[in-house]
Protein backbone atom coordinates (compact mmCIF):
# COMPACT_ATOMS: atom_id res chain seq x y z
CA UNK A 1 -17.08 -9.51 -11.99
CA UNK A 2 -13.42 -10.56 -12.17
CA UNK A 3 -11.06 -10.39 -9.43
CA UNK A 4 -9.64 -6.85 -11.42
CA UNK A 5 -12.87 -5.10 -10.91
CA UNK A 6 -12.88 -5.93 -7.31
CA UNK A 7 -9.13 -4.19 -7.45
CA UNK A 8 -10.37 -1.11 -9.20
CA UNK A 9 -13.11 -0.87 -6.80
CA UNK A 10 -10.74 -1.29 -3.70
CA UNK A 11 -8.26 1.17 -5.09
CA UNK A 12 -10.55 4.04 -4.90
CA UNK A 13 -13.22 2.97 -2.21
CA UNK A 14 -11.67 0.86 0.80
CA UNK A 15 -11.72 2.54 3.85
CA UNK A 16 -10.51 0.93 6.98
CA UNK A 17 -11.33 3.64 10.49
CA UNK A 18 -8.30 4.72 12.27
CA UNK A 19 -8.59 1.93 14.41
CA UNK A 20 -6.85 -0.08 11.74
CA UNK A 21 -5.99 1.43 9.15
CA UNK A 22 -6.30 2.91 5.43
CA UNK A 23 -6.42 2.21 1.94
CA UNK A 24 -6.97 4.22 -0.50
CA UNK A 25 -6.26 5.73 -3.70
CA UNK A 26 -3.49 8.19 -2.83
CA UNK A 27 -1.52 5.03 -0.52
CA UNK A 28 -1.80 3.33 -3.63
CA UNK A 29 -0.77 5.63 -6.00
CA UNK A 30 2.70 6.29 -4.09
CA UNK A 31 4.05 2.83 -4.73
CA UNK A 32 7.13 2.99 -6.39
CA UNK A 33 6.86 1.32 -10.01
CA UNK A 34 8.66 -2.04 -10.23
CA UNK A 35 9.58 -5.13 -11.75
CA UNK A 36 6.66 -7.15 -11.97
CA UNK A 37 6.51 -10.27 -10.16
CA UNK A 38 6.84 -14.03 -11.46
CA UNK A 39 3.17 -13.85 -11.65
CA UNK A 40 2.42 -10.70 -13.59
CA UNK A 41 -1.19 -8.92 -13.75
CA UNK A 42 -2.73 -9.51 -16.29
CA UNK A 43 -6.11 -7.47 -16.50
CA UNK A 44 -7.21 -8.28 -19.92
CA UNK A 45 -6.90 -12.39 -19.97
CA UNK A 46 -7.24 -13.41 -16.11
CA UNK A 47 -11.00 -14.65 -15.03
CA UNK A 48 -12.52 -15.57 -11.94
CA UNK A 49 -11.59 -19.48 -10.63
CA UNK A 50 -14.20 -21.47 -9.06
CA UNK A 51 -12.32 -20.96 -5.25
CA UNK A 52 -11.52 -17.09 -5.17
CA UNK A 53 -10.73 -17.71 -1.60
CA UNK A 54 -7.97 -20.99 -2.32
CA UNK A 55 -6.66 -18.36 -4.85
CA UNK A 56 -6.47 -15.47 -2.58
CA UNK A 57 -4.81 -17.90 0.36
CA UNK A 58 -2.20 -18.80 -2.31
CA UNK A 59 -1.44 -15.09 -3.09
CA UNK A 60 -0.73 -14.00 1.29
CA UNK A 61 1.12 -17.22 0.90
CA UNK A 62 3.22 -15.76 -1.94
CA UNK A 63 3.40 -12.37 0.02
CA UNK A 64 4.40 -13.41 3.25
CA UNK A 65 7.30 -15.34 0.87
CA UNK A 66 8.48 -12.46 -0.72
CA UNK A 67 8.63 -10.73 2.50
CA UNK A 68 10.88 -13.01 4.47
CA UNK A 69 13.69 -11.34 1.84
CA UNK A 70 12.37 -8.28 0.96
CA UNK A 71 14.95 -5.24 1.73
CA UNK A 72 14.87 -2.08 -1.19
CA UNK A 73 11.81 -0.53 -2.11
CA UNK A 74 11.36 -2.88 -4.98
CA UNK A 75 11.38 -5.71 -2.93
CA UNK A 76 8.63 -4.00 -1.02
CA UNK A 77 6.32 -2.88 -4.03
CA UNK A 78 6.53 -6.18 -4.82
CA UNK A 79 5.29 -7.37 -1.17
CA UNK A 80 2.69 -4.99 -1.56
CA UNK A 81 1.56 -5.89 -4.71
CA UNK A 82 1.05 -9.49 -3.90
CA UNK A 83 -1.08 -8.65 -1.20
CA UNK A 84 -3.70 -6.43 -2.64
CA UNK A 85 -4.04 -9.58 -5.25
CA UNK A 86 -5.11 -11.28 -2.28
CA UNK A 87 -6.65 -8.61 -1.16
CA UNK A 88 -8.72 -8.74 -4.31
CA UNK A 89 -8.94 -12.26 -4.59
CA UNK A 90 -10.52 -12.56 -0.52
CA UNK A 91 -13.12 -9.74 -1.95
CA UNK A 92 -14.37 -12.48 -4.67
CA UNK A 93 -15.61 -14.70 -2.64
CA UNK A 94 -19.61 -14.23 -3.28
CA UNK A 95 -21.60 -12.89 -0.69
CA UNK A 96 -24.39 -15.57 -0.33
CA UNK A 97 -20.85 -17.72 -0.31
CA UNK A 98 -20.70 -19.66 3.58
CA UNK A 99 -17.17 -18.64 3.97
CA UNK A 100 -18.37 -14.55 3.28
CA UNK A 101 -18.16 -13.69 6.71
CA UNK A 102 -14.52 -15.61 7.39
CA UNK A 103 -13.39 -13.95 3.94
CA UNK A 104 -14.37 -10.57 5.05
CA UNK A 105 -12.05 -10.56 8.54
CA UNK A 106 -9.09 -11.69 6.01
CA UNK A 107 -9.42 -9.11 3.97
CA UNK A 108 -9.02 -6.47 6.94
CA UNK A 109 -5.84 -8.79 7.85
CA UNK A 110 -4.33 -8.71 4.57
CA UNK A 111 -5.04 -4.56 3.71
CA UNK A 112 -2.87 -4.42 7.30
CA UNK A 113 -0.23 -6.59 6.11
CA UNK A 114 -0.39 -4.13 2.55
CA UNK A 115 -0.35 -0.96 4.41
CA UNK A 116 2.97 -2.03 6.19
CA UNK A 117 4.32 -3.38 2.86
CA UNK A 118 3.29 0.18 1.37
CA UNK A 119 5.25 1.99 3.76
CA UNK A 120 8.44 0.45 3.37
CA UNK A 121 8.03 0.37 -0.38
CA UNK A 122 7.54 4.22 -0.60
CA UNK A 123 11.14 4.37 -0.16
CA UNK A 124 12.52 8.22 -0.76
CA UNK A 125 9.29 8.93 -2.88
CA UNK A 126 8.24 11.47 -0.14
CA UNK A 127 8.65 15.20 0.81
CA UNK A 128 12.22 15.96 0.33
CA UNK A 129 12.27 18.70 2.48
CA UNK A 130 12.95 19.48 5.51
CA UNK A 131 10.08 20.18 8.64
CA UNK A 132 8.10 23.27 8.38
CA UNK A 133 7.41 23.40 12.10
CA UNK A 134 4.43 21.06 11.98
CA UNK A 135 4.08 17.56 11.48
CA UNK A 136 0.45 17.16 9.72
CA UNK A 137 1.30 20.31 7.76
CA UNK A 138 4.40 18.32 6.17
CA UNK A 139 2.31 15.76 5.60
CA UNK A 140 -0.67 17.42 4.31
CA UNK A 141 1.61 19.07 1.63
CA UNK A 142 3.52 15.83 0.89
CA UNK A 143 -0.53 14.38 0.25
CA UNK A 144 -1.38 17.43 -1.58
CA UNK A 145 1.53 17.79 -4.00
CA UNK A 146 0.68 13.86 -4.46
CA UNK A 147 -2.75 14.10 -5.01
CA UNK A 148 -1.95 16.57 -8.02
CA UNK A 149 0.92 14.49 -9.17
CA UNK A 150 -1.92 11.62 -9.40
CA UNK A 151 -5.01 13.67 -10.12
CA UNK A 152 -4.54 17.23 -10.97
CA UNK A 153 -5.07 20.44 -9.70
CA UNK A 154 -8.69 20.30 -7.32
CA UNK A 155 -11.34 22.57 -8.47
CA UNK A 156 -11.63 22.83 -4.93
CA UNK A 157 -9.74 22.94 -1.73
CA UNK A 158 -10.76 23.53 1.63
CA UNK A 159 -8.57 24.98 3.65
CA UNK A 160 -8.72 25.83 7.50
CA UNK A 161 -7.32 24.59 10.91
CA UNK A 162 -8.54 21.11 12.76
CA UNK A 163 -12.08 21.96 12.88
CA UNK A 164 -11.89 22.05 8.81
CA UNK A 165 -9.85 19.33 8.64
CA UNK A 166 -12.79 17.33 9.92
CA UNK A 167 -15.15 19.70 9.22
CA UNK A 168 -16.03 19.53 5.73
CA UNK A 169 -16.24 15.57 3.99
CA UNK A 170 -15.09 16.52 0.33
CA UNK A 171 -16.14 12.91 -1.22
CA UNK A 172 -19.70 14.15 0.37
CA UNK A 173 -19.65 17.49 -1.31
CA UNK A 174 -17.60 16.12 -4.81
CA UNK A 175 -21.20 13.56 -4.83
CA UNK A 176 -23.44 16.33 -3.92
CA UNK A 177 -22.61 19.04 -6.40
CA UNK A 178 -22.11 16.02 -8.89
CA UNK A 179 -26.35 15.61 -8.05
CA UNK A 180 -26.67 19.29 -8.77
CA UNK A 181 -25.18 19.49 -11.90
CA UNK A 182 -21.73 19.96 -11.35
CA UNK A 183 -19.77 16.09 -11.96
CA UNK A 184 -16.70 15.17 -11.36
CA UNK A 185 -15.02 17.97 -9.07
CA UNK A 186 -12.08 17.44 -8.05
CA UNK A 187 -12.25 18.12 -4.28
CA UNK A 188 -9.08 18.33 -1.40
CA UNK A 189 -8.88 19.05 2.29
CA UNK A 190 -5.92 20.96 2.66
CA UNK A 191 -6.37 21.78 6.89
CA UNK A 192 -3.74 21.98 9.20
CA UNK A 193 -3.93 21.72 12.89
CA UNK A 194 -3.62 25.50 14.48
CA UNK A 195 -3.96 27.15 11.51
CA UNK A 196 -4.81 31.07 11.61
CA UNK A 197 -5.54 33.31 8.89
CA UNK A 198 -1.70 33.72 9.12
CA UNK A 199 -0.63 30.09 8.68
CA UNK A 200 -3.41 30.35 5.39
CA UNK A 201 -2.38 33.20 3.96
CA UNK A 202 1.57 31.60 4.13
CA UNK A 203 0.19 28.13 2.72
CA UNK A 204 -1.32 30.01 -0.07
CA UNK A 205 0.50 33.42 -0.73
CA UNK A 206 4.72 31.82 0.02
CA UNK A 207 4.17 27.59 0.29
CA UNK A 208 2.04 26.96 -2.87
CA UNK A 209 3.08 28.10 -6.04
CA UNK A 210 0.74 29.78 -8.33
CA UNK A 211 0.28 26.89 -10.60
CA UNK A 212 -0.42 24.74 -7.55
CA UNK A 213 -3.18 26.73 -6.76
CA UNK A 214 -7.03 25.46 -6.48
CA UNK A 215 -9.57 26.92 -8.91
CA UNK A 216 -11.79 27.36 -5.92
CA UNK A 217 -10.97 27.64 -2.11
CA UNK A 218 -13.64 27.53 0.55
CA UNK A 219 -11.76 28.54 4.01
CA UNK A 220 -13.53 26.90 6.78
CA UNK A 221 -12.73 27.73 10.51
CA UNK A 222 -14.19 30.30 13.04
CA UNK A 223 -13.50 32.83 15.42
CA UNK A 224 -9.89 31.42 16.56
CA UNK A 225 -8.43 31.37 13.60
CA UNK A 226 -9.05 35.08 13.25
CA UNK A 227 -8.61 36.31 16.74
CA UNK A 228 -5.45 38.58 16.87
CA UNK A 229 -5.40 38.65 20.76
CA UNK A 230 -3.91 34.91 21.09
CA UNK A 231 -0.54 33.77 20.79
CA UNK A 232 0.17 32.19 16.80
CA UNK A 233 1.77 29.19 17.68
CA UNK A 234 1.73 27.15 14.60
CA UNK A 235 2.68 30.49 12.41
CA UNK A 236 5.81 30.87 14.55
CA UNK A 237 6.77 27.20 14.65
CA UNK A 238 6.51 27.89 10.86
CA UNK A 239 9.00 30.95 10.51
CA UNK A 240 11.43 29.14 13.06
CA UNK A 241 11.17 25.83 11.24
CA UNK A 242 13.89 25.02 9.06
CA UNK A 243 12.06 24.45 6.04
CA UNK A 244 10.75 27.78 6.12
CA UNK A 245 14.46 28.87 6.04
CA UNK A 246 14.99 27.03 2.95
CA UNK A 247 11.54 27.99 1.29
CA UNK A 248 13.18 31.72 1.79
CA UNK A 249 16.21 31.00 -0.16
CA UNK A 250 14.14 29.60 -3.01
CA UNK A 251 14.06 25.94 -2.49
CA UNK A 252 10.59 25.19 -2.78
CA UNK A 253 9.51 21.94 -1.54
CA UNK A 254 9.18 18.16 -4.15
CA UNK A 255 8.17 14.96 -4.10
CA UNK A 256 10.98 12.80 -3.94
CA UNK A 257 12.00 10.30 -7.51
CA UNK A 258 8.68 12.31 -9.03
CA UNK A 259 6.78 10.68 -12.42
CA UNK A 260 5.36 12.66 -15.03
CA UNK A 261 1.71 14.11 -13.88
CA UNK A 262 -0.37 12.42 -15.74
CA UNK A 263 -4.13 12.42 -13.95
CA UNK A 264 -5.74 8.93 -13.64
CA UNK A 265 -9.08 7.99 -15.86
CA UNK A 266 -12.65 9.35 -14.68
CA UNK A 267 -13.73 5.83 -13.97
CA UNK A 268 -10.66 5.06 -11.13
CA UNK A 269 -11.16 8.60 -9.84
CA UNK A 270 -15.04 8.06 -9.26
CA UNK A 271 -14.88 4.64 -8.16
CA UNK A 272 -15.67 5.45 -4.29
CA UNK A 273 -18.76 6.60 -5.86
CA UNK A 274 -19.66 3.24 -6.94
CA UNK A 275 -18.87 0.63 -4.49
CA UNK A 276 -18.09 1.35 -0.47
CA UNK A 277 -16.37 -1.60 1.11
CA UNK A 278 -17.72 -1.53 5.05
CA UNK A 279 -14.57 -4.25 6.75
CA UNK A 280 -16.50 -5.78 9.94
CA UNK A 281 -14.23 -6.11 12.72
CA UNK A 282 -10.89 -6.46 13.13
CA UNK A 283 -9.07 -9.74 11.91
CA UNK A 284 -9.12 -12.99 14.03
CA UNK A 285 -5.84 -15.18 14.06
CA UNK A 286 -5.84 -18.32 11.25
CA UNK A 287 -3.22 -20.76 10.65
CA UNK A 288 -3.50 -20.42 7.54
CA UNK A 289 0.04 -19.51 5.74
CA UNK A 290 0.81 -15.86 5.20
CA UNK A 291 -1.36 -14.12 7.44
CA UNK A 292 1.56 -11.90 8.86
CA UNK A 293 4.95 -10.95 8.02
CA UNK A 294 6.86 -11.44 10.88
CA UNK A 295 8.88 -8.24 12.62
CA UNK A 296 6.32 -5.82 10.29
CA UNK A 297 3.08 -5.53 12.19
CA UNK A 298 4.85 -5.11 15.51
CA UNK A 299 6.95 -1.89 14.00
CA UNK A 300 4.06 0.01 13.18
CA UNK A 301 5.03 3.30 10.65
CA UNK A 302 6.31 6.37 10.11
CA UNK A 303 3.73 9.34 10.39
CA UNK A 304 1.75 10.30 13.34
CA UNK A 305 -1.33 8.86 13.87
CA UNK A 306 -3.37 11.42 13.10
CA UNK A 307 -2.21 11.54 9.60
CA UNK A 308 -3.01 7.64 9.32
CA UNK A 309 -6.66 8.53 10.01
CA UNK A 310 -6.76 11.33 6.85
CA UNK A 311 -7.86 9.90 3.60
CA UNK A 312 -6.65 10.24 -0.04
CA UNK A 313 -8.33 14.01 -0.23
CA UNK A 314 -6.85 15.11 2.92
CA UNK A 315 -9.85 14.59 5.37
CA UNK A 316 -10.12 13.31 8.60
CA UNK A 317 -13.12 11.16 9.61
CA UNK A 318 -14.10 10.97 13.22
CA UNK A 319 -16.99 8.69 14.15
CA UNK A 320 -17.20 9.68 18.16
CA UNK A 321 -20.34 11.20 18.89
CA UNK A 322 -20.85 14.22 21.45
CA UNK A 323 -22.70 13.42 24.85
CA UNK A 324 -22.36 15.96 27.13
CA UNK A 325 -22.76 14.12 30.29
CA UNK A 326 -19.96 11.75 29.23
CA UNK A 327 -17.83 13.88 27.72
CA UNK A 328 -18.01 16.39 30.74
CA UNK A 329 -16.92 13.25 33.01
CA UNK A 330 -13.94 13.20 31.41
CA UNK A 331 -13.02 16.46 30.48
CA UNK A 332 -13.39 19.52 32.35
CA UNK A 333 -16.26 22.13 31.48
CA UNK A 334 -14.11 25.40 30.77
CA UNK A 335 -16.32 28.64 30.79
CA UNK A 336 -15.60 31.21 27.62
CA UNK A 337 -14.15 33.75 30.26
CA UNK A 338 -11.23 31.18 30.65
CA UNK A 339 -10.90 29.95 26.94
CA UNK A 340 -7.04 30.18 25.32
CA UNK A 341 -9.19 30.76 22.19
CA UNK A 342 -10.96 33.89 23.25
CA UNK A 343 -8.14 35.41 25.26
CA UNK A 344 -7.45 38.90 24.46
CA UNK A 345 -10.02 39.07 21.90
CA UNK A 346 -8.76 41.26 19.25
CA UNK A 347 -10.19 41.32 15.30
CA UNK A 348 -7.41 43.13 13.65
CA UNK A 349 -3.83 43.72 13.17
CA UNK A 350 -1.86 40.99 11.89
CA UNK A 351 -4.92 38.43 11.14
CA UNK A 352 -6.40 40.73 9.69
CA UNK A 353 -3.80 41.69 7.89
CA UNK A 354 -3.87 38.31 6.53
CA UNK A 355 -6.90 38.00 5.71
CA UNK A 356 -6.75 40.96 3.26
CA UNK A 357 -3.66 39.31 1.79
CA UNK A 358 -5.85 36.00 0.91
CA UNK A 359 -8.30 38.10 -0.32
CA UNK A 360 -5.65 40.11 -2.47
CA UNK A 361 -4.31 36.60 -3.99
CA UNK A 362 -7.46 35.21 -4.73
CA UNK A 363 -8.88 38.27 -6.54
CA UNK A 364 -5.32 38.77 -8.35
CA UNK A 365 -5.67 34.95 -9.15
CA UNK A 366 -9.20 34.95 -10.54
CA UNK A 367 -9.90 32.09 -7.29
CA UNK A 368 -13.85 32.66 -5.92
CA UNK A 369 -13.16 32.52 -2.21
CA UNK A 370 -15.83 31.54 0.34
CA UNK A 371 -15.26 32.05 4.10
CA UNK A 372 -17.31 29.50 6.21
CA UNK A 373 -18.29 30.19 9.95
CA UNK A 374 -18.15 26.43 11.05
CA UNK A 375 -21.09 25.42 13.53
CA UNK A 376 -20.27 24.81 17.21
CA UNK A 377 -22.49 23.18 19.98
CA UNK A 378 -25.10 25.38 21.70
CA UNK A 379 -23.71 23.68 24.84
CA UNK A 380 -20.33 25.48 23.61
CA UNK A 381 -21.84 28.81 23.15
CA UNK A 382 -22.20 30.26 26.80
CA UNK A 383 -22.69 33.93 27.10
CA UNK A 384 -18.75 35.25 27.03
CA UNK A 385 -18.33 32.89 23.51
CA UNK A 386 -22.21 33.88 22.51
CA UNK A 387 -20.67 37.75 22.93
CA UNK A 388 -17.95 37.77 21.07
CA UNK A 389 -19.35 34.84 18.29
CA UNK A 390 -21.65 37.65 17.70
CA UNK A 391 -18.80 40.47 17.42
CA UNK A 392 -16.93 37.91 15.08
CA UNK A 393 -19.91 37.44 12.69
CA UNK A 394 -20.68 41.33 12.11
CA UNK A 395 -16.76 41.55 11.44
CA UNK A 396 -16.66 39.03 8.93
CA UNK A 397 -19.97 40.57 7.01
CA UNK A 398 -18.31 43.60 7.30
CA UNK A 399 -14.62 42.46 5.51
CA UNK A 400 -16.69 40.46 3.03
CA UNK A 401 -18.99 43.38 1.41
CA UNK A 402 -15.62 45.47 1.67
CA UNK A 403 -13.10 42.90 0.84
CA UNK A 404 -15.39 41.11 -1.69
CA UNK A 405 -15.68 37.51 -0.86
CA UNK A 406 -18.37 35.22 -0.22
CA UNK A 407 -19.42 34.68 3.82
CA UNK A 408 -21.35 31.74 5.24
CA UNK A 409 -22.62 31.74 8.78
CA UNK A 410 -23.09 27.86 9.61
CA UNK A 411 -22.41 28.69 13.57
CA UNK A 412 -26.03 28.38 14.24
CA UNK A 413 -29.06 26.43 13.27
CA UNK A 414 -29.90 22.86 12.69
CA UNK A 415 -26.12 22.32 12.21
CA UNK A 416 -25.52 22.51 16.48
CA UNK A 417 -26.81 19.27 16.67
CA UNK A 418 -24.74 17.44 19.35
CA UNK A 419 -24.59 14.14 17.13
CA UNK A 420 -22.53 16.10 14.11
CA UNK A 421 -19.92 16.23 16.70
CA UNK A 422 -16.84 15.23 18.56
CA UNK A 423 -16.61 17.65 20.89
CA UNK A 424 -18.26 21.21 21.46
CA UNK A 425 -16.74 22.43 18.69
CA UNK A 426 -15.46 19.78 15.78
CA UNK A 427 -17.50 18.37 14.08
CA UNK A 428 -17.90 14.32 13.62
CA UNK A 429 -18.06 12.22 10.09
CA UNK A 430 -21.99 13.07 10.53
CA UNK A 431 -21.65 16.43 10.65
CA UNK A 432 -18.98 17.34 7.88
CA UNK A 433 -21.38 15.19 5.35
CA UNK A 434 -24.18 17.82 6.86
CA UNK A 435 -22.17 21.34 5.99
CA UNK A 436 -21.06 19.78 2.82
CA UNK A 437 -24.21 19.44 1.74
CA UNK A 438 -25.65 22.42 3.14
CA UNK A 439 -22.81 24.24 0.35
CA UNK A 440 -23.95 22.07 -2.14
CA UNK A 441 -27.22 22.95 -1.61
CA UNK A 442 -26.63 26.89 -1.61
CA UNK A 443 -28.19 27.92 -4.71
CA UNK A 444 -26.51 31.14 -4.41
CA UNK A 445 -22.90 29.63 -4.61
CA UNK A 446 -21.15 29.26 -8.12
CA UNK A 447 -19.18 26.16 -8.47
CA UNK A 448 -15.65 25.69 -11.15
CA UNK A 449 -17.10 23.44 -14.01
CA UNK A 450 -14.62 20.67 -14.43
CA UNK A 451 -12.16 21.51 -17.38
């Protein structure tokens, strides 16, 4: 395979944990187009040399060149650039070759060195708008308004607070329902930390316009986000925020410099389907030339980290496994009776409220809307959350037979597992694979047939 197909493959499928850090297809779709360097890509003529790995040394080399006077956002793309060539280049090097194992720290070295180069080359191509209130919901939109500048409206979004966010692995589902019948879905995680049926119903009903819209949305969350007894912190942090005071006036909020929409070929959009590139540990120090940039590493980026560990379709993966007896050593056991979640438990008024207004948009806009119960811990279900998880549940089968929407209940069963989670009640990497499957697998769901 040439050193291109390697690229193609790495666009769309590298994924470094949030220990390091990320690649993938949205990062790469943000760079600002350029001038082409001295040594243009050429993806029809180039082949594979004997020594992929002399080749890729000779393009960090180049990079780290080009960034010793790199200052606009050209200069940058074309820092970037040179270093997912090496990038690609390091990921030639055959895997029965002796120098596999060396090659495979360097490429972890260089995608850090590209990342950094990537952030500084994405110049004013982002949000142009000011806060709304929350950090990771500015940044989900800015990801979400990319993702369907790059590739289209989703078929479906999943929407929710933090336990969404990481609750539900779209790639997972996008590959299941592809099994079952239903290819190519286009599949987005657009969660928020905090968010109530409130801070939904705004993201859909006032923040998204109508033609931004998913053809699907599966809202994925639990008894919090619906309890009107607790203080709505992230709602009112939204209608103080300054951005909601210019989404008011009319301003609604764009990517910076934006290209035509044009959505990228089946093959690029599928290709973490086809090859998943596993880094092994972080890089080691080599002398060998252009292995940093000097004053880049050290500066780190904008965005919080959080948002560094959320891939191209707006999920977040989280590998840390529940074990009660160490997590309890480091964290205090709180009883229901004390939970901020459950305080003042109240299923009504203004959450409600919302609710019915999501309900109202999706049936005005022809959306199928499915309301998930997301599974918690049976070591988080004590007898005051048992109580009132059971008072939420009849509620929710209750709005949906007279709302009209579809209701899962995934808050018990073989989903409690204490490996499918983080803590008592997100769920891990494991665990969002598990619930998206478990939809996929609902024979009574209907699924959008890609258009």
């Amino acid at each position: 395979m040439s050193k291109y197909g390697y690229l193609y493959r790495l666009v769309g499928a590298i994924a470094i944990s949030s220990a390091t850090l990320s690649l993938t297809l949205a990062t790469v779709m943000r760079l600002p187009i350029a001038a082409r360097s001295a040594k243009p890509l050429n993806l029809l003529t180039v082949s594979r040399p004997a020594d992929p790995f002399r080749e890729a040394i000779g393009q960090a080399t180049r990079a780290a060149t080009l960034a010793q006077n790199a200052f606009s956002p050209t200069d940058w793309n074309q820092v970037a650039m040179a270093w997912i060539e090496a990038v690609a280049w390091m990921q030639s090097v055959p895997p029965n070759s002796p120098k596999r194992v060396f090659a495979e720290k360097k490429v972890v070295e260089y995608l850090e060195n590209f990342t950094q180069a990537q952030r500084r080359a994405a110049g004013n191509f982002g949000l142009s708008y000011p806060t709304l209130g929350s950090e990771i919901l500015d940044r989900q939109l800015e990801l979400y308004l990319s993702y369907i500048a790059a590739v289209g409206i989703p078929d479906v979004a999943i929407i929710g607070s933090s336990r969404a966010l990481q609750g539900i692995d779209p790639s997972v589902l996008q590959q299941a329902l592809a099994a079952r019948g239903y290819p190519g879905l286009r599949i987005f995680n657009f969660s928020v930390n905090g968010a109530t049926a409130q801070v939904v119903n705004f993201m859909l009903s006032k923040l998204l316009t109508p033609n931004q819209l998913p053809r699907m949305i599966i809202w994925a969350d639990g008894l919090r986000a619906f309890n009107n007894g607790r203080f709505d912190r992230t709602y009112n942090e939204i209608l103080n925020s300054p951005g909601y005071q210019l989404l008011m006036s009319g301003t609604r909020p764009t990517l910076g410099s934006q290209l035509p929409a044009t959505a990228i070929s089946e093959e690029t959009f599928h290709a973490k389907q086809l090859y998943s590139y596993q880094p092994v540990v972080h890089h080691e120090t080599w002398d060998d030339p252009g292995v940093m940039m000097p004053g880049i590493l050290a500066q780190g980026g904008s965005g919080s980290s959080l948002f560094e560990a959320i891939d191209a379709n707006g999920f977040r993966a989280v590998s840390t496994g529940f074990n009660p007896s160490v997590y309890y050593r480091q964290n205090p056991r709180v009883s229901g009776n004390y939970d901020g979640d459950y305080a003042r438990f109240q299923l009504g008024g203004s959450q409600d409220a919302a609710l019915r207004s999501v309900v109202a948009l999706t049936k005005a806009r022809r959306i199928p809307l499915l309301v998930v119960n997301l599974p918690v811990t049976n070591d988080y279900l004590d007898s005051s959350r048992s109580y009132r998880q059971q008072q939420f549940r009849q509620y929710m089968q209750n709005q949906a037979r007279s709302l009209g929407f579809v209701w899962r209940d995934y808050s018990q069963g073989n989903l409690s597992r204490n490996e499918y989670f983080e803590d008592p009640s997100h769920l891990n990497r494991f665990g969002a694979a598990a619930v998206a499957r478990q939809l996929a697998a609902d024979q009574a769901l209907r699924w959008p047939r890609r258009q």
